[in-house]
Protein backbone atom coordinates (compact mmCIF):
# COMPACT_ATOMS: atom_id res chain seq x y z
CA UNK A 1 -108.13 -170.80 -92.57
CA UNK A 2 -111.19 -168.46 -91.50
CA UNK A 3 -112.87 -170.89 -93.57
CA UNK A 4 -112.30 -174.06 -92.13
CA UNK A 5 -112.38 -172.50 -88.44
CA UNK A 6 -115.98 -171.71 -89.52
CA UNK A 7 -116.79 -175.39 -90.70
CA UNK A 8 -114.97 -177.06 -87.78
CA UNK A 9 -117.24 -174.23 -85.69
CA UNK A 10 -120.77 -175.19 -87.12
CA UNK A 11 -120.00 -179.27 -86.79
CA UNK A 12 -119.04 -178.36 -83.07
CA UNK A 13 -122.30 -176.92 -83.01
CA UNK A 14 -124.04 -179.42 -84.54
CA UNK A 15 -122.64 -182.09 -82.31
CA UNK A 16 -123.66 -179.94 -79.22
CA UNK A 17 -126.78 -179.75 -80.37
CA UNK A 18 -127.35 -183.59 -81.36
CA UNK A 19 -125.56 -183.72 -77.53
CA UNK A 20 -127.96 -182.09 -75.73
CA UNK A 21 -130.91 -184.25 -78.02
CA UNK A 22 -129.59 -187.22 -76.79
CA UNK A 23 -129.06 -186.17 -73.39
CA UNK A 24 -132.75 -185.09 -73.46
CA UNK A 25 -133.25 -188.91 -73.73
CA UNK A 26 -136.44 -190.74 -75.38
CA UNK A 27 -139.81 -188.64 -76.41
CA UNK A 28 -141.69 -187.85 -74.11
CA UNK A 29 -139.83 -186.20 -71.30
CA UNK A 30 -142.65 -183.93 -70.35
CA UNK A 31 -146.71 -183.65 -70.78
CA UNK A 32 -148.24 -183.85 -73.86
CA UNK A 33 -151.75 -181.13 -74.68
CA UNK A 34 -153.83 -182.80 -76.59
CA UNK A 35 -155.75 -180.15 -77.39
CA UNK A 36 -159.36 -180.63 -78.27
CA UNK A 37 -161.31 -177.95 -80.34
CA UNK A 38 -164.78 -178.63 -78.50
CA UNK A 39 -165.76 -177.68 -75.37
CA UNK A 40 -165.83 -180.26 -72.42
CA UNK A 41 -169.41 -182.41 -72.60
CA UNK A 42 -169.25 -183.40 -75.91
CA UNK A 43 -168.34 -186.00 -78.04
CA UNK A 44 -165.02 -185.16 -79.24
CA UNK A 45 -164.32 -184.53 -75.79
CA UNK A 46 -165.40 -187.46 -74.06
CA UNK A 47 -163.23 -189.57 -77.04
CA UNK A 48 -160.18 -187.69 -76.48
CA UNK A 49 -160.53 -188.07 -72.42
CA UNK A 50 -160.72 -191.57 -72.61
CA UNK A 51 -157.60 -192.03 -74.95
CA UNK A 52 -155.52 -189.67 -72.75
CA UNK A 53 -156.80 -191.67 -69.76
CA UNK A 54 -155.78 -195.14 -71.44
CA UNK A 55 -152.25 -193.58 -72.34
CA UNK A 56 -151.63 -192.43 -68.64
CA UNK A 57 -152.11 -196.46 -67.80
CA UNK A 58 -150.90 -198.03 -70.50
CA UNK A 59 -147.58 -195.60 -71.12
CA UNK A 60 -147.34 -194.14 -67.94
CA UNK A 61 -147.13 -190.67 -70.48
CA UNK A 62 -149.29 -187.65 -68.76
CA UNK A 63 -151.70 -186.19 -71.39
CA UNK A 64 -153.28 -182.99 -70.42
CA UNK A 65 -156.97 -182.13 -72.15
CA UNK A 66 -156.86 -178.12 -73.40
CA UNK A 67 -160.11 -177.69 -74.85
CA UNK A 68 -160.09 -174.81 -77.11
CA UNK A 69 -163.19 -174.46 -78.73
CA UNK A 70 -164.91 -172.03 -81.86
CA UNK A 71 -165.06 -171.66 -85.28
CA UNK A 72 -166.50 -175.48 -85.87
CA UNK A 73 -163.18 -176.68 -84.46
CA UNK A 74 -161.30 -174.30 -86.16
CA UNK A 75 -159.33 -172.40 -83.06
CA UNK A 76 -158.06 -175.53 -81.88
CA UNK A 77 -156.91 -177.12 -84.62
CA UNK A 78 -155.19 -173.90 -85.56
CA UNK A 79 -153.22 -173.88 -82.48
CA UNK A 80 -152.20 -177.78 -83.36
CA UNK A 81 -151.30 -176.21 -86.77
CA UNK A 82 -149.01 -173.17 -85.54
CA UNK A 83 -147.37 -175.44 -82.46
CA UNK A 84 -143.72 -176.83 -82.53
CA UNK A 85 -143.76 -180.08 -84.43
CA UNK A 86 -142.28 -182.07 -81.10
CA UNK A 87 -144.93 -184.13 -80.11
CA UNK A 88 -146.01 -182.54 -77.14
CA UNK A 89 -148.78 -180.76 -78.85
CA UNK A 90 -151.14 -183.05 -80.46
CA UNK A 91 -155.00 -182.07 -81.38
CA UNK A 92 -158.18 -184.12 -81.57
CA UNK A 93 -159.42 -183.64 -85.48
CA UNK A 94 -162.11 -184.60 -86.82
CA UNK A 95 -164.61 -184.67 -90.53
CA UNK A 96 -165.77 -181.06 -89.13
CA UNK A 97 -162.74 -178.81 -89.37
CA UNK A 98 -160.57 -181.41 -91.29
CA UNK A 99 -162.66 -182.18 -93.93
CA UNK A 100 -166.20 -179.73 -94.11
CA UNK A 101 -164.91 -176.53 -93.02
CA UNK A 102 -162.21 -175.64 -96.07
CA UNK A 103 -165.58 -176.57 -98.05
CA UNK A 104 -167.74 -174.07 -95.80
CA UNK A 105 -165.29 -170.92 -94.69
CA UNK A 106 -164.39 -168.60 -97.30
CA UNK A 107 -160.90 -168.72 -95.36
CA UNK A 108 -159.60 -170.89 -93.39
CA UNK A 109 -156.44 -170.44 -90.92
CA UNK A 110 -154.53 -173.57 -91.44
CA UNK A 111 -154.48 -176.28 -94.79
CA UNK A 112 -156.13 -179.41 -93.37
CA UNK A 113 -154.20 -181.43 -96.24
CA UNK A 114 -150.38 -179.74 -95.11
CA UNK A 115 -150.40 -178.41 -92.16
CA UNK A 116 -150.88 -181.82 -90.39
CA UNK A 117 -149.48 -185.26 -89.65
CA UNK A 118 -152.32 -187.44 -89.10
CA UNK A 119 -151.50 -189.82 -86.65
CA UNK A 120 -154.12 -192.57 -86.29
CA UNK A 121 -157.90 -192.42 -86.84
CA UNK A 122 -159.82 -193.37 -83.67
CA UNK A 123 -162.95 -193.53 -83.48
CA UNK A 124 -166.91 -193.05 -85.62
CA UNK A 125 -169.84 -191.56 -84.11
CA UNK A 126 -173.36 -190.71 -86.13
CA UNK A 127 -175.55 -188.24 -85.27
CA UNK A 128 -178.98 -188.46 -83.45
CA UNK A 129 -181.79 -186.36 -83.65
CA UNK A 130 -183.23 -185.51 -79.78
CA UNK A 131 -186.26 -183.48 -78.68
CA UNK A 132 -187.10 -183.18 -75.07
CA UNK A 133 -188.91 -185.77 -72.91
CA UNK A 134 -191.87 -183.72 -72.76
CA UNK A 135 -191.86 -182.87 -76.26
CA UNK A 136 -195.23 -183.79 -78.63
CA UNK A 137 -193.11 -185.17 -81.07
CA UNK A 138 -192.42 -188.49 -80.95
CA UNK A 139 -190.97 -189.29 -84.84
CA UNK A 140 -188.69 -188.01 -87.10
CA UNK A 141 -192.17 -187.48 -89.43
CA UNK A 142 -194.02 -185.99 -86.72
CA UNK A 143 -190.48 -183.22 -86.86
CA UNK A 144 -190.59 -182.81 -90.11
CA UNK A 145 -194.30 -181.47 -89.79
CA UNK A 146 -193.86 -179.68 -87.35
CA UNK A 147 -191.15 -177.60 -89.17
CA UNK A 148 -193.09 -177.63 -92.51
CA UNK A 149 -195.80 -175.44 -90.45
CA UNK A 150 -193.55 -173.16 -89.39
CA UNK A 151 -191.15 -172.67 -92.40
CA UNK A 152 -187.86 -171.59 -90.48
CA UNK A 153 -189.32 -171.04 -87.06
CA UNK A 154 -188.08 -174.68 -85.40
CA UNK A 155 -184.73 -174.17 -84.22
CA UNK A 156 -182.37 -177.09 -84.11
CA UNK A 157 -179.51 -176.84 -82.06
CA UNK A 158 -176.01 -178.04 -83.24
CA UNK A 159 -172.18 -178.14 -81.75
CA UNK A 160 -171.24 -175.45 -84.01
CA UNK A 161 -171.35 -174.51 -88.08
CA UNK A 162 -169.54 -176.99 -90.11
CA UNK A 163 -169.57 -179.96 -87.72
CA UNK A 164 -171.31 -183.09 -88.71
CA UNK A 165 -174.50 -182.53 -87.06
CA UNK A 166 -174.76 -178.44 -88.88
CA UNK A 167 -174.20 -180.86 -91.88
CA UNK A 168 -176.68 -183.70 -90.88
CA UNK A 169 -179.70 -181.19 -90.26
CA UNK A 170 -178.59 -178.97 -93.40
CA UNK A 171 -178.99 -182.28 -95.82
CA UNK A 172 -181.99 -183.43 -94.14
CA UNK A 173 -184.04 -180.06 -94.46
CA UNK A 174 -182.93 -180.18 -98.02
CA UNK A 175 -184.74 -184.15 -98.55
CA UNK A 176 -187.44 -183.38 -96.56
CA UNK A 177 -188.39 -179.84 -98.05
CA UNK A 178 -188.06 -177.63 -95.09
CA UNK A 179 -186.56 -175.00 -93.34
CA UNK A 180 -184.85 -175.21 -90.66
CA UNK A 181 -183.38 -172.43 -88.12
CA UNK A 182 -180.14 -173.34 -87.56
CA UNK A 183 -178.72 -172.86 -84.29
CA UNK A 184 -174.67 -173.67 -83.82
CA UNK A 185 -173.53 -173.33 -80.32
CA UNK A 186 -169.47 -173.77 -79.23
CA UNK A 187 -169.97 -177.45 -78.48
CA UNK A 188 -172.25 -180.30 -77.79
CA UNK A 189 -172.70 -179.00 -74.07
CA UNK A 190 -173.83 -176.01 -74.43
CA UNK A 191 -176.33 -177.08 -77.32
CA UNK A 192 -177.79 -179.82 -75.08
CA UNK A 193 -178.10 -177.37 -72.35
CA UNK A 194 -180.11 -175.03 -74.24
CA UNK A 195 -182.37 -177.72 -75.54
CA UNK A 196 -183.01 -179.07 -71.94
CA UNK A 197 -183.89 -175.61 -71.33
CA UNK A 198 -186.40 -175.03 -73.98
CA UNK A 199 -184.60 -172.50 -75.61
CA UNK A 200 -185.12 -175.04 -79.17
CA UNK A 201 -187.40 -177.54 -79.92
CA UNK A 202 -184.78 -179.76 -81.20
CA UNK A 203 -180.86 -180.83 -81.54
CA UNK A 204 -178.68 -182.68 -83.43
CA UNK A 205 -175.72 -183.81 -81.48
CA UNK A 206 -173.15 -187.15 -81.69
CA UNK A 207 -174.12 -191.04 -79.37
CA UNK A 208 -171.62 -189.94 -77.39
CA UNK A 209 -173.18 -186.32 -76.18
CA UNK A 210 -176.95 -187.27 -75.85
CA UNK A 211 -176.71 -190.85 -74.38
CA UNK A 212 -176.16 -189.48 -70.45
CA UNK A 213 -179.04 -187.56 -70.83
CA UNK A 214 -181.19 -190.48 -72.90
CA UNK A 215 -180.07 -193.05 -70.09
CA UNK A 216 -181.15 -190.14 -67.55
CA UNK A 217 -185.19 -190.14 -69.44
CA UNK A 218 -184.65 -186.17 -70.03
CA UNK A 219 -184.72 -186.34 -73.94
CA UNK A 220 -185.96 -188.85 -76.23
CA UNK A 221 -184.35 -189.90 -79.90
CA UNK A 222 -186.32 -189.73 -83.02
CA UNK A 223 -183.34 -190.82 -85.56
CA UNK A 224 -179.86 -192.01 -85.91
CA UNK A 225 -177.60 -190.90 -88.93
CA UNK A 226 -175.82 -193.96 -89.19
CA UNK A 227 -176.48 -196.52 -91.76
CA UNK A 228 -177.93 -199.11 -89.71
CA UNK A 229 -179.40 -198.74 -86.20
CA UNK A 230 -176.98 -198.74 -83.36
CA UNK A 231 -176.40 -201.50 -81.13
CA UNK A 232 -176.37 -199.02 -78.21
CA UNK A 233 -179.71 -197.34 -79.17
CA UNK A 234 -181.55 -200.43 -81.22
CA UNK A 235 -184.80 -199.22 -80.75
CA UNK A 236 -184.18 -195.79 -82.56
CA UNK A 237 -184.64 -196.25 -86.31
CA UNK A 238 -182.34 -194.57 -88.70
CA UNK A 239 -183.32 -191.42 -90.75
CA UNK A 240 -183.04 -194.12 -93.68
CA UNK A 241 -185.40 -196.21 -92.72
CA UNK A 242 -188.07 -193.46 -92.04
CA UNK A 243 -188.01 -192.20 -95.98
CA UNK A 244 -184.83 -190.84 -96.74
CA UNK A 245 -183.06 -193.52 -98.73
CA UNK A 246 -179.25 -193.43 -98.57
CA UNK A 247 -179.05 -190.74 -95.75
CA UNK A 248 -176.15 -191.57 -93.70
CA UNK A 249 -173.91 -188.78 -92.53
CA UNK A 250 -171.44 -190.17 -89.43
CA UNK A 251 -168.29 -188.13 -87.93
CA UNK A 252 -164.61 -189.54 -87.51
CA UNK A 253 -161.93 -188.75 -85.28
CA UNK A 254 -158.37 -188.92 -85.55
CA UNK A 255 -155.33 -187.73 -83.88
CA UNK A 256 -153.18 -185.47 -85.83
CA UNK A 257 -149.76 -183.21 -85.19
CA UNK A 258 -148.13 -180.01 -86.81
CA UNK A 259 -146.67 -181.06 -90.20
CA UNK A 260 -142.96 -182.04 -89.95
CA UNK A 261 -143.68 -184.19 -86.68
CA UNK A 262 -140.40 -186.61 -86.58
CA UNK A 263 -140.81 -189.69 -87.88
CA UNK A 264 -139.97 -191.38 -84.79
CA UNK A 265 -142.90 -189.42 -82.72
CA UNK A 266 -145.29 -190.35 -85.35
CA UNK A 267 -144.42 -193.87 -85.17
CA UNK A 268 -144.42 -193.98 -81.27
CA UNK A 269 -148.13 -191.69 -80.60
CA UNK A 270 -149.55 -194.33 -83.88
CA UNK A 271 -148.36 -197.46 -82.38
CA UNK A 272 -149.83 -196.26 -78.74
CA UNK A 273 -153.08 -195.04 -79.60
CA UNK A 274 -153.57 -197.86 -81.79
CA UNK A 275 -153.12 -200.09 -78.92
CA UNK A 276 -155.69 -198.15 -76.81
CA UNK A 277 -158.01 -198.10 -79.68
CA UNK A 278 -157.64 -202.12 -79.77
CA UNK A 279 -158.43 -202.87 -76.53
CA UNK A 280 -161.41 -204.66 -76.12
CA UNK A 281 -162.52 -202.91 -72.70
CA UNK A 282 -162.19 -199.16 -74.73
CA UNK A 283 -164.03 -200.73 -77.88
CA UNK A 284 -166.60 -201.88 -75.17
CA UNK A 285 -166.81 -198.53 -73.97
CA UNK A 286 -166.73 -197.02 -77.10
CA UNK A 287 -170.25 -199.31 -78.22
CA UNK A 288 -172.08 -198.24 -75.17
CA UNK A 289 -171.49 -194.63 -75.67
CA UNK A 290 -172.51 -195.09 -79.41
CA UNK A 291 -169.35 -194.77 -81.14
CA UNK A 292 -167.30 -197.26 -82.92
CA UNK A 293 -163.82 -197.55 -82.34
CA UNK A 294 -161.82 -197.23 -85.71
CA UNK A 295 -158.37 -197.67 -85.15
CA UNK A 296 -156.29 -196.08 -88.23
CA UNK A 297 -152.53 -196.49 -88.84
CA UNK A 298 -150.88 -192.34 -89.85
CA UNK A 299 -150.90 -193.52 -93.70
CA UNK A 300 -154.56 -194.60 -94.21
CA UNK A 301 -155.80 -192.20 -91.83
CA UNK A 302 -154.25 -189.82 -94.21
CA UNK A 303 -155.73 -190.88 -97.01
CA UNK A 304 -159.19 -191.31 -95.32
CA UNK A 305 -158.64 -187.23 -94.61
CA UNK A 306 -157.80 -186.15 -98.16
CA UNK A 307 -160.88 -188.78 -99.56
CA UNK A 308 -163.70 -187.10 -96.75
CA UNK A 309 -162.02 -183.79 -97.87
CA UNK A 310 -163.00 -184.36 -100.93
CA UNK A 311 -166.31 -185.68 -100.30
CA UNK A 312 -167.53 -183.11 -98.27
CA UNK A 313 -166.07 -180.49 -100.20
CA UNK A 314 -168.20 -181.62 -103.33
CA UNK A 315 -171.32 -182.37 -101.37
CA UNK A 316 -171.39 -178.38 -100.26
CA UNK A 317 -170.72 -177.30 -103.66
CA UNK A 318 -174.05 -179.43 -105.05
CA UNK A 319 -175.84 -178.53 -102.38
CA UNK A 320 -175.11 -174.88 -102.09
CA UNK A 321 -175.01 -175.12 -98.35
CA UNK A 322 -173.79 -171.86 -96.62
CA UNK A 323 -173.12 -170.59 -93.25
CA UNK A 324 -176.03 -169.07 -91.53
C-alpha cells in the first residue's frame, strides 16, 4: 500500500510539474543573455549586437548583451558552460576559446567538445595587421624589418592570448624569423586604444574592430589574414601574397548553449539565427564590416568545432607556441 501511495505520489508530481511547464507556455517567456566573452568594441561584440538586434525585429524575443571578458574568452564561455541548460543563457563562441585555448591553457574550466550545444555558426572574420597613420611603416616587409632590428622590442597588440590574432602574429613571427613582443589586452578595444595611443607600434585585431578607425584615416592596414583580399578592404594585400605562401589564419563565430539544451530550444535559436544570418541586408552588413556571414545549422557547426579543435590543437603542438 505505502508502496503504491508513493508511485501514485511521484506521477502526481510529475504531472504538476509537466503542469506548470505547459502553463509556462512556449520558450522564451523572458530575456535571453547572450553573453559575449569580449569586451564591447570588438569584433565578437559588434557580431553578437547585430544578431541580438535582428532577433528583437524579426522574433520580437529581447536579447540582452553581458559581455564578460578574460582569459582569451575563457570567463564567458565558462559562465555559458556552468548556466541552466534553458535557453535563456546563450554565449557568443568562437575558434579562440572553442578551439585554440584547450591547445594553449594547461587547464581549462569547461570541455569545449561537452560542455556545449553548438547552435549555428555565424559568421568569419580574418585578421588585419594595423600600424598608426603616422607610422613609417607602410608594408608588411617594411614590419618585418623593423622587428628584425629590434629582436623582441616591437610590441604587437592583440585581443587577448589564444584568440586568432595572438595566433596570427605568433605564426607569422615564426615564417618571417622574428620576435615579436606579444601584447594581449581583454579585447579588441582596449588593444586598439593602446595602439592609437602609441603605447605599441603595431596590432593585430579582426575587419570588424579596425575598419571604424581605417574609415576614420587614424590607422592604416599593411595585411589581411584571409586567403584572398577582402572585398571591403581590396586595396590591402594579403600576408600571402607578400611572401608567406599558404598563410591564412581567419576566426569563426558561432552560437552555442550549456550541454543538455532541449531539443526543441536548439531547434528554435538554429532556425532563428539562421534566418538573421540569411538575410541579405545583415550579409550586406556583414561584407562592409569585413566579415562573412556563415550561416551553420547545430550539426555541422558541431562538427566544424571538433575539426578546428583539432586543427588548432595540432598546429600548437608543431609549433611549440606558448603563452607569454
Amino acid at each position: 500500500m505505502q508502496r503504491r501511495q508513493f508511485i501514485q505520489a511521484g506521477a502526481a508530481m510529475t504531472l504538476a510539474a509537466s503542469g506548470f511547464v505547459r502553463a509556462q507556455g512556449p520558450w522564451p517567456q523572458k530575456p535571453v543573455r547572450l553573453v559575449v566573452p569580449f569586451p564591447p568594441g570588438g569584433g565578437t561584440d559588434a557580431t553578437s549586437r547585430l544578431i541580438a538586434e535582428k532577433l528583437a525585429t524579426l522574433e520580437r524575443w529581447t536579447v540582452v548583451i553581458d559581455n564578460k571578458p578574460g582569459a582569451g574568452g575563457n570567463i564567458g564561455l565558462d559562465m555559458v558552460a556552468k548556466a541552466a541548460p534553458d535557453g535563456y543563457t546563450i554565449g557568443m563562441g568562437q575558434a579562440a576559446n572553442l578551439a585554440i585555448n584547450p591547445g594553449l591553457y594547461p587547464k581549462m574550466p569547461f570541455d569545449p567538445l561537452k560542455d556545449f550545444t553548438p547552435i549555428a555558426g555565424v559568421a568569419a572574420q580574418p585578421v588585419v595587421l594595423v600600424v598608426r597613420q603616422d607610422s613609417p611603416l607602410r608594408t608588411l616587409a617594411d614590419f618585418i624589418q623593423a622587428a628584425r632590428a629590434r629582436s623582441g622590442e616591437t610590441g604587437i597588440a592583440q585581443p587577448g592570448n589564444g584568440t586568432v590574432a595572438h595566433l596570427a602574429g605568433e605564426m607569422l613571427a615564426r615564417r618571417a624569423g622574428v620576435r615579436l613582443m606579444q601584447v594581449p589586452y581583454k579585447g579588441a578595444g582596449p588593444a586598439m586604444n593602446d595602439l592609437l595611443g602609441g603605447q605599441v607600434a603595431a596590432c593585430f585585431g579582426n575587419t570588424v574592430s579596425v575598419m571604424p578607425q581605417l574609415a576614420a584615416g587614424k590607422i592604416r592596414a599593411l595585411a589581411v589574414t584571409s586567403a584572398q583580399r577582402l572585398s571591403a578592404l581590396p586595396a590591402v594585400p594579403t600576408v600571402a601574397e607578400q611572401g608567406f605562401a599558404g598563410f591564412e589564419v581567419t576566426t569563426w563565430l558561432g552560437l552555442v548553449a550549456p550541454a543538455g539544451l532541449p531539443a526543441e530550444v536548439t531547434a528554435k535559436l538554429a532556425a532563428a539565427t539562421l534566418q538573421v544570418m540569411s538575410r541579405p541586408d545583415v550579409q550586406q552588413r556583414l561584407r562592409q564590416e569585413g566579415s562573412i556571414a556563415t550561416p551553420t545549422p547545430p550539426a555541422a557547426f558541431a562538427a566544424h568545432i571538433r575539426a578546428e579543435h583539432a586543427r588548432w590543437g595540432a598546429l600548437i603542438r608543431e609549433a611549440q607556441i606558448r603563452l607569454s
